[in-house]
Protein backbone atom coordinates (compact mmCIF):
# COMPACT_ATOMS: atom_id res chain seq x y z
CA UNK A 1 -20.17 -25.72 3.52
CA UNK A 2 -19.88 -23.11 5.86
CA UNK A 3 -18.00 -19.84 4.92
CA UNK A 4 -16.98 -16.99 7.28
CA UNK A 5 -15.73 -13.95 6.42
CA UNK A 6 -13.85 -12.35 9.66
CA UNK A 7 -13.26 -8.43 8.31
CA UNK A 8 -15.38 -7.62 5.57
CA UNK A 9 -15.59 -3.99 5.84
CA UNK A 10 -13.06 -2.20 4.91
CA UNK A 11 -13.37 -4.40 1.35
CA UNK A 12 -17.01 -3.53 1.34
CA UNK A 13 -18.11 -0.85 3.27
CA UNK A 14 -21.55 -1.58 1.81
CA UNK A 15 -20.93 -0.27 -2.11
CA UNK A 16 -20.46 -3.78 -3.38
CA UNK A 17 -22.28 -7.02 -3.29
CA UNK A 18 -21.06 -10.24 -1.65
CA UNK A 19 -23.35 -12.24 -3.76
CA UNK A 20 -20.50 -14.22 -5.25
CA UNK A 21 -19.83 -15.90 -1.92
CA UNK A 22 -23.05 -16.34 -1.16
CA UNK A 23 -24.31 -18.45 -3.55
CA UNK A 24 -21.50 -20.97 -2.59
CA UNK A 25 -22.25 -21.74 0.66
CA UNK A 26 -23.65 -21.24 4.09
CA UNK A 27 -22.13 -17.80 4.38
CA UNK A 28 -21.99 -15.11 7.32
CA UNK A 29 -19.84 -11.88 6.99
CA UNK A 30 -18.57 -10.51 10.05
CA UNK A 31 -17.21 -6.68 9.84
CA UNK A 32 -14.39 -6.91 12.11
CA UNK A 33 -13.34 -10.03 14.15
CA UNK A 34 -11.75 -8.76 17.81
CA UNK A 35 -8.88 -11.49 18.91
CA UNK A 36 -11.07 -12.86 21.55
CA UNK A 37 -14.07 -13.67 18.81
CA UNK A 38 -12.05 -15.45 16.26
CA UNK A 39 -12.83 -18.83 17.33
CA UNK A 40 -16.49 -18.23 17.96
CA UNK A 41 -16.71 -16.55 14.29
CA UNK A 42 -14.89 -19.44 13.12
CA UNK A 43 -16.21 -22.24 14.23
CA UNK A 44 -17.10 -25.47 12.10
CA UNK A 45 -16.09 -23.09 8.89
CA UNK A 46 -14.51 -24.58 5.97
CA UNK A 47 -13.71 -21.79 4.57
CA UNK A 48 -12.32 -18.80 6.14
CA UNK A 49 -11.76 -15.05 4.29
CA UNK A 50 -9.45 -12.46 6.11
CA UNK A 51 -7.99 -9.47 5.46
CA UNK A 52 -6.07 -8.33 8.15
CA UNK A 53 -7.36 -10.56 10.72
CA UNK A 54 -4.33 -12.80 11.71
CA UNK A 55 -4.66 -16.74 11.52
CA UNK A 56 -1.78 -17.98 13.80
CA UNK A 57 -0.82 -21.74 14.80
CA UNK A 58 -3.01 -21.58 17.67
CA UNK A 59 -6.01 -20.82 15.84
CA UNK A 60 -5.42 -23.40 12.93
CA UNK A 61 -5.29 -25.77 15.65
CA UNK A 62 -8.65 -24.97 17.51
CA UNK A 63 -10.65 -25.35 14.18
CA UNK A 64 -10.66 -29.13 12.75
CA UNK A 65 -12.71 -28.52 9.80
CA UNK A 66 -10.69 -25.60 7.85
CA UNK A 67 -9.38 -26.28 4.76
CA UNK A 68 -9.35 -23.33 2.79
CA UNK A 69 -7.87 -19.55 4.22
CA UNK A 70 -8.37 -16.70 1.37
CA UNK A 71 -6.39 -14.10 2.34
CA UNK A 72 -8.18 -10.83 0.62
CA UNK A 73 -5.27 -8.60 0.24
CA UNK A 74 -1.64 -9.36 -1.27
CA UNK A 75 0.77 -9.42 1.68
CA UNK A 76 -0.17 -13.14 3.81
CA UNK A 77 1.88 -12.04 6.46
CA UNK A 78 -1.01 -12.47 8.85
CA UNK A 79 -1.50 -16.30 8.52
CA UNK A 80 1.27 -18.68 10.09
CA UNK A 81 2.38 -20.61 6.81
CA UNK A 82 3.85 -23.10 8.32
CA UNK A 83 1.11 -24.27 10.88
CA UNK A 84 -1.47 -24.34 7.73
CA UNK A 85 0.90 -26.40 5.76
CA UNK A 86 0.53 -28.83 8.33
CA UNK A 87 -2.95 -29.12 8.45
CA UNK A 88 -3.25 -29.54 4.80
CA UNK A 89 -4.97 -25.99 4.38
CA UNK A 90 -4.82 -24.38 1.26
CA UNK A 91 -4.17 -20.47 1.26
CA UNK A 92 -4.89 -17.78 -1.48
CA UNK A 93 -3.98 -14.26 -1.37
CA UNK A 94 -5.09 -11.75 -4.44
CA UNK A 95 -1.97 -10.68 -6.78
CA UNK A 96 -2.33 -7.66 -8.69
CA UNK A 97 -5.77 -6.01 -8.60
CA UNK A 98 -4.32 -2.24 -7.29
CA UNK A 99 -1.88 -1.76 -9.58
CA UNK A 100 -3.36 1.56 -11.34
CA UNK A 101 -4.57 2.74 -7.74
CA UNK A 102 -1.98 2.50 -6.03
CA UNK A 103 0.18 4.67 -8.86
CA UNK A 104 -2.07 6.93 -8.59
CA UNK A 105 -2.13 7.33 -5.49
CA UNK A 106 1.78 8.07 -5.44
CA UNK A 107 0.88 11.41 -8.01
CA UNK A 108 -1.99 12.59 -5.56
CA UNK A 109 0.50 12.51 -2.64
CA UNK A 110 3.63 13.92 -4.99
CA UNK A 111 1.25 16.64 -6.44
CA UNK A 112 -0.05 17.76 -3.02
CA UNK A 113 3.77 17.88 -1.91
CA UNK A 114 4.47 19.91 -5.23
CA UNK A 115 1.40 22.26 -6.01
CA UNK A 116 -0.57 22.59 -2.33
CA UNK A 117 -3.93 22.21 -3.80
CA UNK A 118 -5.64 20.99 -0.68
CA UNK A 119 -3.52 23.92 1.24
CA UNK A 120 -4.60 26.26 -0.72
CA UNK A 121 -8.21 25.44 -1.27
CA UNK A 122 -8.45 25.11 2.98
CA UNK A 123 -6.97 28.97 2.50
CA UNK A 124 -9.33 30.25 0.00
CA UNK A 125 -12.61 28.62 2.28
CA UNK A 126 -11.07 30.50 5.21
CA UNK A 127 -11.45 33.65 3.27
CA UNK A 128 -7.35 34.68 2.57
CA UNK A 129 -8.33 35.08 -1.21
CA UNK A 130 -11.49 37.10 -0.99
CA UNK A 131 -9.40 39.23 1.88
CA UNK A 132 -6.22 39.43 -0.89
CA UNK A 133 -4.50 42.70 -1.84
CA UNK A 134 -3.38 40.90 -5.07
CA UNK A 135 -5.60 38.93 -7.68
CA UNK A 136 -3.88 35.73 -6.92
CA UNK A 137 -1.11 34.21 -4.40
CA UNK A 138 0.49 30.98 -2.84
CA UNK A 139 1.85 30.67 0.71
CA UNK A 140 4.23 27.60 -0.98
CA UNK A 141 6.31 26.75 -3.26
CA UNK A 142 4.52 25.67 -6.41
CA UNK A 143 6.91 22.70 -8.55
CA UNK A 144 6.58 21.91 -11.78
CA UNK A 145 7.38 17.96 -12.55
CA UNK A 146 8.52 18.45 -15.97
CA UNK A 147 12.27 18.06 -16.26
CA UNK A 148 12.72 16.82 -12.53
CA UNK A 149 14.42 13.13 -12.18
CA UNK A 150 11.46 10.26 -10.77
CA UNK A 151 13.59 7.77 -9.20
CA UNK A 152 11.55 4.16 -8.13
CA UNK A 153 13.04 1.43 -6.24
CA UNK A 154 11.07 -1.97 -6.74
CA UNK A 155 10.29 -1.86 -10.09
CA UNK A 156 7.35 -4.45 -10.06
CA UNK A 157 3.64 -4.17 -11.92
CA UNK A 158 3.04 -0.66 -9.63
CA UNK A 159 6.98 0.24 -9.85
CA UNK A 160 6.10 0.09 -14.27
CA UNK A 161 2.79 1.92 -13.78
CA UNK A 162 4.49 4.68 -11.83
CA UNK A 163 7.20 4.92 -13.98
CA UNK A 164 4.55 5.53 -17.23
CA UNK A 165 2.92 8.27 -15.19
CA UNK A 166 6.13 9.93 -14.50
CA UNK A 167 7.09 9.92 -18.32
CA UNK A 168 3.67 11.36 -19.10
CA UNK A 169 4.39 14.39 -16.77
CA UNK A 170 7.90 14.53 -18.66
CA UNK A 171 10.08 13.66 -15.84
CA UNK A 172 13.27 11.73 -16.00
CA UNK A 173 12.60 8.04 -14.71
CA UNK A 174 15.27 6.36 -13.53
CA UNK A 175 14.76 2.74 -11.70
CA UNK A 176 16.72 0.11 -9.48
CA UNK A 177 14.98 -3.20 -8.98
CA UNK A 178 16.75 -6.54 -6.70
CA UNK A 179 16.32 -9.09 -10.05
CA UNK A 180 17.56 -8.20 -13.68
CA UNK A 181 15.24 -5.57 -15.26
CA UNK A 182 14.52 -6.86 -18.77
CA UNK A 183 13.66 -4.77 -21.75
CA UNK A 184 13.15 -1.32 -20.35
CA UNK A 185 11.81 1.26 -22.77
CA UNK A 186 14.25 3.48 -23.84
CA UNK A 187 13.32 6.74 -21.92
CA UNK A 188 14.29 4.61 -18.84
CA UNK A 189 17.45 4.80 -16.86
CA UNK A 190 18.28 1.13 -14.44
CA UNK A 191 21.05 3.03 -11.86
CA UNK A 192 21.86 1.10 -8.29
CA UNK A 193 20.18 2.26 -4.94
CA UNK A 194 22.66 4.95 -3.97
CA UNK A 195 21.96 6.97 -7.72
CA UNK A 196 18.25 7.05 -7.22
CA UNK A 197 19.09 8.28 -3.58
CA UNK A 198 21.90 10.89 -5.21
CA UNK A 199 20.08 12.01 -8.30
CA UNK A 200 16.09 12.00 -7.89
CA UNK A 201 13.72 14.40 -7.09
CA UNK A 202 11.27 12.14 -6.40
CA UNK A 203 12.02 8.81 -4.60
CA UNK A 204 9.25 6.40 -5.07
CA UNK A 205 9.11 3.41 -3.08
CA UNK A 206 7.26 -0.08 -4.62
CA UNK A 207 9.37 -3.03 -3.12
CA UNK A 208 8.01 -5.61 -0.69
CA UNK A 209 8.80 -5.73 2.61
CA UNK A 210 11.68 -8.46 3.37
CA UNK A 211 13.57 -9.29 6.14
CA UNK A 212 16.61 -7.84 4.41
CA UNK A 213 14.97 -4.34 3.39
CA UNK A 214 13.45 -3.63 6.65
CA UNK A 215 13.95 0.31 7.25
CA UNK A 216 16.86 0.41 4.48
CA UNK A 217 15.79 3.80 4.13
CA UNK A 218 17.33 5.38 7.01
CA UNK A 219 19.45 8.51 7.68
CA UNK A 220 22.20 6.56 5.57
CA UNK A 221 20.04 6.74 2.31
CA UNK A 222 18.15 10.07 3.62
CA UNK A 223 21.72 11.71 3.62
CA UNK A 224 22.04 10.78 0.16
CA UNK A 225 19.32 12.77 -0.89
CA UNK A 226 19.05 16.62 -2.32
CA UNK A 227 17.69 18.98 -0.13
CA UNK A 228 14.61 19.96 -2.24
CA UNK A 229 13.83 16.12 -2.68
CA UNK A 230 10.78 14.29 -1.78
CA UNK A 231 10.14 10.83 -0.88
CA UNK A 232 7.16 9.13 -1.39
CA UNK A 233 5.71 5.50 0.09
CA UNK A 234 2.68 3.86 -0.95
CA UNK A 235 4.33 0.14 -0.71
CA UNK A 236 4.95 -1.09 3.15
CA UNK A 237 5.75 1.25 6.48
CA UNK A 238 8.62 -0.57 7.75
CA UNK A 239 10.75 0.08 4.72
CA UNK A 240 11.40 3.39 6.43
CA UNK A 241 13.21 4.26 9.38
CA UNK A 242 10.63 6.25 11.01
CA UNK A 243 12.60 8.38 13.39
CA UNK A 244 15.41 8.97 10.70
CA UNK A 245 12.75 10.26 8.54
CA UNK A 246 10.87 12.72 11.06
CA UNK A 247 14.33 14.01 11.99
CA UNK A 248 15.33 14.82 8.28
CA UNK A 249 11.88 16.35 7.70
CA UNK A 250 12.05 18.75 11.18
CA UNK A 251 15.53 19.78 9.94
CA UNK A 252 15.03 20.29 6.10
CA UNK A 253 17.46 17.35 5.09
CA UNK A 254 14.83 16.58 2.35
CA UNK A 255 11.73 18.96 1.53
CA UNK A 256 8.60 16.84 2.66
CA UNK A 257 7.46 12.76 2.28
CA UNK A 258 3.90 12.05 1.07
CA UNK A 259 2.92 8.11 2.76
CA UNK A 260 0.25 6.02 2.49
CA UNK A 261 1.47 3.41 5.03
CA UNK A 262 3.37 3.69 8.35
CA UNK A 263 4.75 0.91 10.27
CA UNK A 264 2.04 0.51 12.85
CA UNK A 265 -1.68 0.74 11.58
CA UNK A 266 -3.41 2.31 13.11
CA UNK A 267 -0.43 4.51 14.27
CA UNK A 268 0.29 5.19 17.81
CA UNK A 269 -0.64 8.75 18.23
CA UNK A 270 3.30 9.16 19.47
CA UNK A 271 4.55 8.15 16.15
CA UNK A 272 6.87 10.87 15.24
CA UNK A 273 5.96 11.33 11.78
CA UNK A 274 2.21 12.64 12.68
CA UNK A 275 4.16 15.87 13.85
CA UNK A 276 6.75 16.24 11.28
CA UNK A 277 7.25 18.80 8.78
CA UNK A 278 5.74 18.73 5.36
CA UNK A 279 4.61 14.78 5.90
CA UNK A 280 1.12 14.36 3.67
CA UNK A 281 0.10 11.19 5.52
CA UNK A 282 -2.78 8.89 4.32
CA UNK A 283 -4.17 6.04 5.91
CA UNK A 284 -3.34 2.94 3.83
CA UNK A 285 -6.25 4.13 0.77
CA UNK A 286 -3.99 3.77 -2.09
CA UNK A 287 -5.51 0.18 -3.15
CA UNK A 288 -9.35 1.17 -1.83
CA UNK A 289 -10.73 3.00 -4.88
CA UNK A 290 -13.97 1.19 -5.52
CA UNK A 291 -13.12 -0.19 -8.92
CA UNK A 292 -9.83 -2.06 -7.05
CA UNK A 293 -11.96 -3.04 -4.18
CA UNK A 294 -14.12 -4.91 -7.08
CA UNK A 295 -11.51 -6.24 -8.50
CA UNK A 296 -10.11 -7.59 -5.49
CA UNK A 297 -13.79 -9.26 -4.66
CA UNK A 298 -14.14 -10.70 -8.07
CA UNK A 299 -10.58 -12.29 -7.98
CA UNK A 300 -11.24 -14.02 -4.25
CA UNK A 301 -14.67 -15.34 -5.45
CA UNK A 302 -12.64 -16.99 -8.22
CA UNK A 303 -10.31 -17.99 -6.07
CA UNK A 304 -12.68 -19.90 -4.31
CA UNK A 305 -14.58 -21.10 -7.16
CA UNK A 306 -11.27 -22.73 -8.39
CA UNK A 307 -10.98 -24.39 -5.29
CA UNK A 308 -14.42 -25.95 -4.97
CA UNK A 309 -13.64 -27.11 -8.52
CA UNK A 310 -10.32 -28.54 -7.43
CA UNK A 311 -8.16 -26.42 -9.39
CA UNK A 312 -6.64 -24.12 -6.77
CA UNK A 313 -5.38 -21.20 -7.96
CA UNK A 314 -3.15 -18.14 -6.51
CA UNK A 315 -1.83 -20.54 -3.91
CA UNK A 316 0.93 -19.20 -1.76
CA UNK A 317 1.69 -22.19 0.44
């Protein structure tokens, strides 16, 4: 059985082994697949493993023996469904293994929007403290979280893990959600969409990307918002309305935006929000610290196992 995997390394950059595939098949690891080499990577595979590497109708079609696509992230956006369905292909994708990364992630972007550590650290190695009249200073604004209102729209396995965090730092959570949020601890406030807008200081973003929710955070929503609010993204770009958001960010509409993802990655270097004021950008990290990236790898060989066994599980189609 021959297994291909078409983008292995931004999974494993070379700090984890792959010896769970490989001792279930004839198995060659590519590190990135080009659109022009997907077919010659492909061919007479069984079993194909892609991350971001899209599988469309067209290439289903040109490779008769596939019968298994394991998608190694959670979004399967990237394979065409449908066309898979009709060849009989199974496809997996890997639920859950980021959760506690990911919310992290969303404090290390609102802390650098609130206290300026790496600011100020890049200050004090260009020699500003040792050159200071006084025994300390900041150039910023330094926020304290305690007492300010979190406010999270999506609230899923990340949305809850978020939500803990931001009770730890003794904020005010407060949480709107598109099903029926059951049981919600008591220090927890469920409000619609236009409250968190209104009445957070932090706006926290952990909803999927639908075709109904695609850039519902415009200048509508940004409008909403208090001046000395932040809004944070570590779930999909499109959610946001780019252009909307550079604009309020150049004009102090809302006080900065801390993202992880953007709507085209790699961005265009004429995306408007690589220029924009106070906008901590990271590229797409959140779910990449090496204990998820191992728990993403041990899921998918599972996955697989399960399916050799012919008890297929985290099947999307």
């Amino acid at each position: 059985m021959k297994i291909v995997i078409l983008d292995g390394y931004t999974l494993n950059p070379g700090d984890i082994s792959w010896a769970g595939f490989e001792t279930l098949g004839d198995f060659t690891m590519y590190e990135r697949t080009s659109l022009d080499k997907i077919i010659e990577h492909s061919e007479n595979a069984e079993i194909i493993l892609t991350n971001k590497t899209v599988i469309n109708k067209d290439t289903i079609e040109q490779l008769p023996n596939l019968k298994y696509i394991g998608v190694l992230a959670t979004g399967y956006n990237i394979v065409d469904v449908k066309a898979a369905n009709d060849k009989n292909i199974i496809i997996t994708n890997i639920p859950s293994y980021g959760t506690s990364s990911v919310a992290q992630m969303v404090f290390a972007l609102l802390l650098e929007l609130t206290q300026n550590v790496g600011y100020h650290s890049n200050s004090v190695s260009k020699g500003k403290w040792s050159k200071s009249e006084d025994w300390c200073y900041w150039d910023k604004p330094l926020i304290e979280l305690d007492g300010l209102t979190f406010g999270i729209i999506g609230f899923g396995r990340i949305g809850k893990v978020a939500a803990k965090i931001a009770n730890a730092f003794g904020m005010k959570v407060i949480a709107n959600d598109a099903v029926t949020i059951e049981s919600p601890p008591d220090w927890l406030k469920i409000v619609d969409q236009e409250t968190i807008f209104r009445e957070s200081d932090v706006v926290s973003l952990h909803c999927p990307l639908t075709s109904a929710n695609k850039h519902f955070v415009n200048s509508d929503q940004i409008n909403l918002m208090k001046r000395s609010a932040f809004l944070i993204n570590t779930s999909r770009g499109l959610l946001i309305n780019e252009e909307d958001l550079s604009n309020a960010l150049n004009t102090e509409r809302i006080a900065g935006a801390g993202l992880d993802v953007l709507s085209k990655e790699p961005p265009d270097e004429t995306n408007p929000l690589l220029s924009a004021k106070n906008c901590i950008i990271t590229p797409h990290i959140a779910w990449a610290t090496k204990s998820a990236r191992q728990r993403l790898m041990n899921i998918a060989v599972r996955n697989l196992i399960s399916y050799l066994n012919g008890k297929p599980v985290n099947v999307i189609n």
